[in-house]
C-alpha atoms as a PDB file:
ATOM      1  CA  UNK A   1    -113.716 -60.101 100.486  1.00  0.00           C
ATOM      2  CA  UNK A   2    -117.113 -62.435 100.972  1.00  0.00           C
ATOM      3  CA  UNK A   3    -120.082 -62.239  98.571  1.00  0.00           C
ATOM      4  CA  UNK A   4    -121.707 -60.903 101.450  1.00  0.00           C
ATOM      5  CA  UNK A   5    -118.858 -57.601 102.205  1.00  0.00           C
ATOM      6  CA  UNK A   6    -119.177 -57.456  98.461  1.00  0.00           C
ATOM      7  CA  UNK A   7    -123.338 -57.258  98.613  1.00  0.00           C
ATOM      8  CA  UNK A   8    -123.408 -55.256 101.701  1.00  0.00           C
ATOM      9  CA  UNK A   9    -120.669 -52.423 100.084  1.00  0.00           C
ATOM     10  CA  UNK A  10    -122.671 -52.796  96.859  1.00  0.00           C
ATOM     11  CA  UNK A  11    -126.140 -51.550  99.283  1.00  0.00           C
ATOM     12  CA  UNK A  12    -124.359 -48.793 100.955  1.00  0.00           C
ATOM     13  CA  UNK A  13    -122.369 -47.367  97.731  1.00  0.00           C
ATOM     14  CA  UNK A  14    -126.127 -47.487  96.475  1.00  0.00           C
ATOM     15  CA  UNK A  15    -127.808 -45.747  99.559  1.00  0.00           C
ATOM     16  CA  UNK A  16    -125.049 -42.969  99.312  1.00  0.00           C
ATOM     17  CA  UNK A  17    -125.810 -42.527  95.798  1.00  0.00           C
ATOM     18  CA  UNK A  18    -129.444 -42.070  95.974  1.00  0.00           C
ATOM     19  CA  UNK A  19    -129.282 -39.844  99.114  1.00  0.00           C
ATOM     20  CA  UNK A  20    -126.953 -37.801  96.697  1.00  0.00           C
ATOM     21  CA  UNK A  21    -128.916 -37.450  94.091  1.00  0.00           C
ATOM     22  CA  UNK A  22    -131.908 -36.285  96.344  1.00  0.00           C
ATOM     23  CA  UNK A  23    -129.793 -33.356  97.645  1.00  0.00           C
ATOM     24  CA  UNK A  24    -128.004 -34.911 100.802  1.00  0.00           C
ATOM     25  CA  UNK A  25    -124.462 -36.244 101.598  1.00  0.00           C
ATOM     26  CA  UNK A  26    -123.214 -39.549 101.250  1.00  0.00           C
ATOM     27  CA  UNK A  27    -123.357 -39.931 105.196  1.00  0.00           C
ATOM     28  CA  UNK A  28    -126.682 -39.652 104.915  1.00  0.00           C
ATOM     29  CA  UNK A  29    -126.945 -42.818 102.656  1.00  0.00           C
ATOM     30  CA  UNK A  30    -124.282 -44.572 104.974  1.00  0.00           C
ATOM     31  CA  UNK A  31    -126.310 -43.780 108.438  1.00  0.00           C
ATOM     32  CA  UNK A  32    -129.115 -45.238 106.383  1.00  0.00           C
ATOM     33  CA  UNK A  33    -127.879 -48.830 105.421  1.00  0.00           C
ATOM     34  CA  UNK A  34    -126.150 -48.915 108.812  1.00  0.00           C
ATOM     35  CA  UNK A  35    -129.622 -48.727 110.232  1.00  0.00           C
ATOM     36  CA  UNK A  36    -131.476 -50.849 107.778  1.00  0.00           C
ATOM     37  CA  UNK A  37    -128.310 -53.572 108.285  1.00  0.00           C
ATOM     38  CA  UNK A  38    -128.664 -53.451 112.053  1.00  0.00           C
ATOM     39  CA  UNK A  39    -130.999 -55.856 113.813  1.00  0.00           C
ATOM     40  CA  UNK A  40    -131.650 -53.527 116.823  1.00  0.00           C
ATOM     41  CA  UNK A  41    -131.256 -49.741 117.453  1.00  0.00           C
ATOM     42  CA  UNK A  42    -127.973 -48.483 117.232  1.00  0.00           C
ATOM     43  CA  UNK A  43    -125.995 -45.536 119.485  1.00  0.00           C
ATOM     44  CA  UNK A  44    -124.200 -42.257 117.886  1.00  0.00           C
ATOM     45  CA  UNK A  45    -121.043 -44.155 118.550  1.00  0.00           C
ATOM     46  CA  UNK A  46    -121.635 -47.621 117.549  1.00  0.00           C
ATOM     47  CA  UNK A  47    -122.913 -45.753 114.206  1.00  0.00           C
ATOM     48  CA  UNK A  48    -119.878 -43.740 113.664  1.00  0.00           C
ATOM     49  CA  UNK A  49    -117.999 -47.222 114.213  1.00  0.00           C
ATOM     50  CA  UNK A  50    -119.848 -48.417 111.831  1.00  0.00           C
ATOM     51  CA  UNK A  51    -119.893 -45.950 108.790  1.00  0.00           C
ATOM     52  CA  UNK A  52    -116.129 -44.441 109.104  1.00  0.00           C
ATOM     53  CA  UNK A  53    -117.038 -41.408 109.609  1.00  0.00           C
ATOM     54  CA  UNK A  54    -116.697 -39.073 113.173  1.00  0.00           C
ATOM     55  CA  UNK A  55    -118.823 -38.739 116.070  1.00  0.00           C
ATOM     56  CA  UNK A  56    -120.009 -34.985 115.886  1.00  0.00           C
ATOM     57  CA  UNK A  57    -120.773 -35.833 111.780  1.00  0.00           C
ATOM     58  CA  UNK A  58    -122.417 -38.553 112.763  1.00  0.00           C
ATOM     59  CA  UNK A  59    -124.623 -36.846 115.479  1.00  0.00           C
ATOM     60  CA  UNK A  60    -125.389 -33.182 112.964  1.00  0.00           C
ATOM     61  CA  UNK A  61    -126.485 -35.781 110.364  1.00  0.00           C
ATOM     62  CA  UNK A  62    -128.270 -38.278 112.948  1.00  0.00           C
ATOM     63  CA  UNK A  63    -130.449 -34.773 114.112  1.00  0.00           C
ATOM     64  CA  UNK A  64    -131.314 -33.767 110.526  1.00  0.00           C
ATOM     65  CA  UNK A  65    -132.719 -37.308 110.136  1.00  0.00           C
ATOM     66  CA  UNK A  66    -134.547 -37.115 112.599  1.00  0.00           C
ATOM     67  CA  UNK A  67    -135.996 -33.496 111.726  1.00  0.00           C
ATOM     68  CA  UNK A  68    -137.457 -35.217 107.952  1.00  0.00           C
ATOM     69  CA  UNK A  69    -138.629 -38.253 110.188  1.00  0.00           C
ATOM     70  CA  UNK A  70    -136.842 -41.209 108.363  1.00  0.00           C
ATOM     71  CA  UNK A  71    -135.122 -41.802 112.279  1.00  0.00           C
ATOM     72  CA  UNK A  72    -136.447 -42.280 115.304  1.00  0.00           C
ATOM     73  CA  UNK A  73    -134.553 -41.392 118.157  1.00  0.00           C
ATOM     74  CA  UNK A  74    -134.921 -42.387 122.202  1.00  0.00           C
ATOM     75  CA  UNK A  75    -133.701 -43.694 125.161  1.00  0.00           C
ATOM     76  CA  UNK A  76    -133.776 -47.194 126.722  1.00  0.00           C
ATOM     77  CA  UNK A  77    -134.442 -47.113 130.186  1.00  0.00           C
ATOM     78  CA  UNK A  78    -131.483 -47.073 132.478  1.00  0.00           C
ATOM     79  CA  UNK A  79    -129.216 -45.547 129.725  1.00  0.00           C
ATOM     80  CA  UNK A  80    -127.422 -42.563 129.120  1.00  0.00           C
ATOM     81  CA  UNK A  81    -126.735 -42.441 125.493  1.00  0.00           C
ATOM     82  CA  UNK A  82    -129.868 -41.970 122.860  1.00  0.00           C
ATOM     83  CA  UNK A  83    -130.349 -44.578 120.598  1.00  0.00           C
ATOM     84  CA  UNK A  84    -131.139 -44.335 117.362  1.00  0.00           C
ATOM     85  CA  UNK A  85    -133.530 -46.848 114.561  1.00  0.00           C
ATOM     86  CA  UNK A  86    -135.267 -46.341 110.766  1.00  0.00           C
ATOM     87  CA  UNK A  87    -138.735 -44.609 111.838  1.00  0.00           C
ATOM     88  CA  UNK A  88    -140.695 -45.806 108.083  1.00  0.00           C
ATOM     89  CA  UNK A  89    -140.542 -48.704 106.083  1.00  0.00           C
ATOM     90  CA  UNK A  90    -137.950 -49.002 103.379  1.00  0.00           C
ATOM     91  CA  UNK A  91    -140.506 -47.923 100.628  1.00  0.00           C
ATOM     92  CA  UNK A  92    -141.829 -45.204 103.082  1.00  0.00           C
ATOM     93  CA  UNK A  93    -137.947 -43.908 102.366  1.00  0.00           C
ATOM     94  CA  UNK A  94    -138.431 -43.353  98.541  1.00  0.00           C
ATOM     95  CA  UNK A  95    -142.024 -42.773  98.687  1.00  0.00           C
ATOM     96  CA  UNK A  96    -141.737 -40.007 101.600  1.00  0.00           C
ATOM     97  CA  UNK A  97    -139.913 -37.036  99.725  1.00  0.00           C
ATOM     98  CA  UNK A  98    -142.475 -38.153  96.626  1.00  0.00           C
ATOM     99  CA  UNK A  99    -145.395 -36.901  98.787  1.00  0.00           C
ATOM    100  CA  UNK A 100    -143.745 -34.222 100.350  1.00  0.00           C
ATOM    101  CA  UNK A 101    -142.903 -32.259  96.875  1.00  0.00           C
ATOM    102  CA  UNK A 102    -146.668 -33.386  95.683  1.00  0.00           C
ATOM    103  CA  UNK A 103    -147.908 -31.659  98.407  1.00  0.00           C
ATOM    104  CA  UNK A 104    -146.023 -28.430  97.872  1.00  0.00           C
ATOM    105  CA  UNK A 105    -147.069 -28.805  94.108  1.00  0.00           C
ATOM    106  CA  UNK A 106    -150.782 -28.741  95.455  1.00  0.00           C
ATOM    107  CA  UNK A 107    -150.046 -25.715  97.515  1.00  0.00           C
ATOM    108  CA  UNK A 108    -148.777 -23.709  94.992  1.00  0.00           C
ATOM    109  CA  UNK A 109    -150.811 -24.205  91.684  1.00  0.00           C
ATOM    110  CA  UNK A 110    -153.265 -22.639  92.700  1.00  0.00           C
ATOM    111  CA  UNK A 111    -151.246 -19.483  93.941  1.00  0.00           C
ATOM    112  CA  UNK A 112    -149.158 -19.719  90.383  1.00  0.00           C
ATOM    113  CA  UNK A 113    -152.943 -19.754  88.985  1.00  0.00           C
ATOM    114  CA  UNK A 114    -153.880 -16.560  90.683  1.00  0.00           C
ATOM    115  CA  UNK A 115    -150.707 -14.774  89.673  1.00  0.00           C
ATOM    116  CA  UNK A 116    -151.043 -15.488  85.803  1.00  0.00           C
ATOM    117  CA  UNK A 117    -154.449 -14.171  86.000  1.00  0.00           C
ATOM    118  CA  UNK A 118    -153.154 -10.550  88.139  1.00  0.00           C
ATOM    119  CA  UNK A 119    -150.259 -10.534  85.265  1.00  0.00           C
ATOM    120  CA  UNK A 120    -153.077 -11.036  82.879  1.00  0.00           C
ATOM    121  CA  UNK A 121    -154.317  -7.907  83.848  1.00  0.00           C
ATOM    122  CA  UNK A 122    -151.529  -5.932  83.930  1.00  0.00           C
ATOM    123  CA  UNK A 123    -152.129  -2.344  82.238  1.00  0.00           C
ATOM    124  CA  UNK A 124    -149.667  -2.489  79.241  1.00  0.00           C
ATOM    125  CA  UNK A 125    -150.510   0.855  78.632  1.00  0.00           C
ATOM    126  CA  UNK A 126    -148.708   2.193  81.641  1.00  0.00           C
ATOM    127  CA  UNK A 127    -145.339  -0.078  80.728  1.00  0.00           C
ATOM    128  CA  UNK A 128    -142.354   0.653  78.892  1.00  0.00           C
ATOM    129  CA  UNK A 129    -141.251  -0.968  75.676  1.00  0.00           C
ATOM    130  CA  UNK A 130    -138.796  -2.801  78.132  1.00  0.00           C
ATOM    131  CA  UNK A 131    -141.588  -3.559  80.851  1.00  0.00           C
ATOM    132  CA  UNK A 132    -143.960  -5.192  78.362  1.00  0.00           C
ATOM    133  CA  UNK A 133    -141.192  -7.605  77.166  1.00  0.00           C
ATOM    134  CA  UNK A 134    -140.861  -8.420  81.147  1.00  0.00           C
ATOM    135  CA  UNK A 135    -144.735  -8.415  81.730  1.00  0.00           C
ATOM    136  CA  UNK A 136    -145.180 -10.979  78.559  1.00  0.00           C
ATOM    137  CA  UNK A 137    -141.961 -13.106  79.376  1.00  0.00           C
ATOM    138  CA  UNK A 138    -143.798 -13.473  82.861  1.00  0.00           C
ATOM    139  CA  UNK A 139    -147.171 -14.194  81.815  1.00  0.00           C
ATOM    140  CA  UNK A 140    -145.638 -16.823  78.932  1.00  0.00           C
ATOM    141  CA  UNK A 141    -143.706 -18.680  81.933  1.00  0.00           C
ATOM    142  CA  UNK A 142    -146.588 -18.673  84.409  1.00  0.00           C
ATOM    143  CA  UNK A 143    -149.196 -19.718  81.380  1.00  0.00           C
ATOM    144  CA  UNK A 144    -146.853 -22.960  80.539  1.00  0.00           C
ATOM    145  CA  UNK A 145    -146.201 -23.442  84.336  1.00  0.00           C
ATOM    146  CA  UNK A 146    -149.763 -23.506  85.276  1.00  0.00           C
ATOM    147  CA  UNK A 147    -150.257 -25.679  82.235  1.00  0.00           C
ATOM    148  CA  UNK A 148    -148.033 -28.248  83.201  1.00  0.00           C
ATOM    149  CA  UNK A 149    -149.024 -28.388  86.678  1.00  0.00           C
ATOM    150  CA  UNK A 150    -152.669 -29.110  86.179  1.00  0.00           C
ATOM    151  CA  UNK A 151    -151.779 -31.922  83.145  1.00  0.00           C
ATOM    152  CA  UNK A 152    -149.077 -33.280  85.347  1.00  0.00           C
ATOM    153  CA  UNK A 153    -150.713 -33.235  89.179  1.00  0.00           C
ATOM    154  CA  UNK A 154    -153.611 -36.042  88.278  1.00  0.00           C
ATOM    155  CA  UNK A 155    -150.736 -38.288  87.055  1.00  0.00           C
ATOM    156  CA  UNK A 156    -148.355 -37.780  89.880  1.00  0.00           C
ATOM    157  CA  UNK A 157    -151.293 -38.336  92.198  1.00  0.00           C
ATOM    158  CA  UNK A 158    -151.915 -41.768  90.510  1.00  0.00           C
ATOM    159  CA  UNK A 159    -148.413 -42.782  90.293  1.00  0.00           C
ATOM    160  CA  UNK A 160    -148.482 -41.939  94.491  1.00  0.00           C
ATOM    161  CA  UNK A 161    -151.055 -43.894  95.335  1.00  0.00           C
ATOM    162  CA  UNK A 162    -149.885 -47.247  93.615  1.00  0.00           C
ATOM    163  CA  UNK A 163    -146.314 -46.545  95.267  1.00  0.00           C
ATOM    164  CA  UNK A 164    -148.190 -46.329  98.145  1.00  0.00           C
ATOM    165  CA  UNK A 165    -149.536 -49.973  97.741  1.00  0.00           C
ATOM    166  CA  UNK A 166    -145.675 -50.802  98.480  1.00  0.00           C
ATOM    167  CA  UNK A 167    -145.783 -49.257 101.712  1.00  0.00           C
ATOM    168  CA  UNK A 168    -146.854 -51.197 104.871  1.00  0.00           C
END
């Protein structure tokens, strides 16, 4: 094996592992170095050449990338078969989920907010013994939630915008 088949299984073993680790299958990381390796769009077949693995796995996984946007996929005039090519930069990759998750943390807080204040004002009164140990469990977790959210938010939002400086 060349220091280049050693480099280039090194890249994909590495792609598969970080797709794994972000919730995803190891095809996903091998579709991904296939099309970061290729110097020009690439078909469902000449993919499934490529990574080992079947046509039909190849073409579920192919339309869930291009559902979260890291793919692009079209047709050259003339053809039949869709072809498929990395829609972001290679930092837009790692940076992309990042943002995502942000921006469901900023659409939440504020809802997680509103709920610690309504089980602020929960009537204890009306509870059972068993209740109130619920109601204070609940208002203990959304306290330290909301907590950490608005200490943790202003960081993240820092840390995105100078990852962001890697993106073209």
């Amino acid at each position: 094996m060349s220091q280049l088949d050693q480099v280039r299984e090194s890249f994909i073993q590495l792609m598969e592992r970080i797709t794994e680790q972000r919730g995803f299958t190891p095809i996903h990381g091998r579709i991904l170095a296939c099309l970061l390796l290729s110097d020009s769009p690439q078909t469902q077949r000449g993919i499934a050449e490529w990574t080992g693995y079947s046509v039909s796995a190849v073409s579920r996984t192919l339309e869930q990338m291009v559902a979260f946007g890291s793919v692009r996929r079209f047709k050259q005039p003339g053809t039949r078969s869709y072809q498929y090519e990395i829609d972001a930069s290679l930092p837009s990759l790692f940076i992309g989920p990042f943002e995502r998750w942000l921006s469901i943390v900023d659409s939440v807080r504020g809802a997680f907010g509103q709920l610690a204040e309504a089980a602020q004002d929960i009537d204890r009164g009306l509870l059972t013994s068993s209740q109130t140990k619920e109601a204070n469990l609940l208002i203990s977790h959304l306290q330290q939630l909301v907590g950490t959210l608005q200490t943790v938010t202003p960081i993240l939002k820092e840390m995105l915008n100078r990852l962001q400086t890697l993106s073209p």
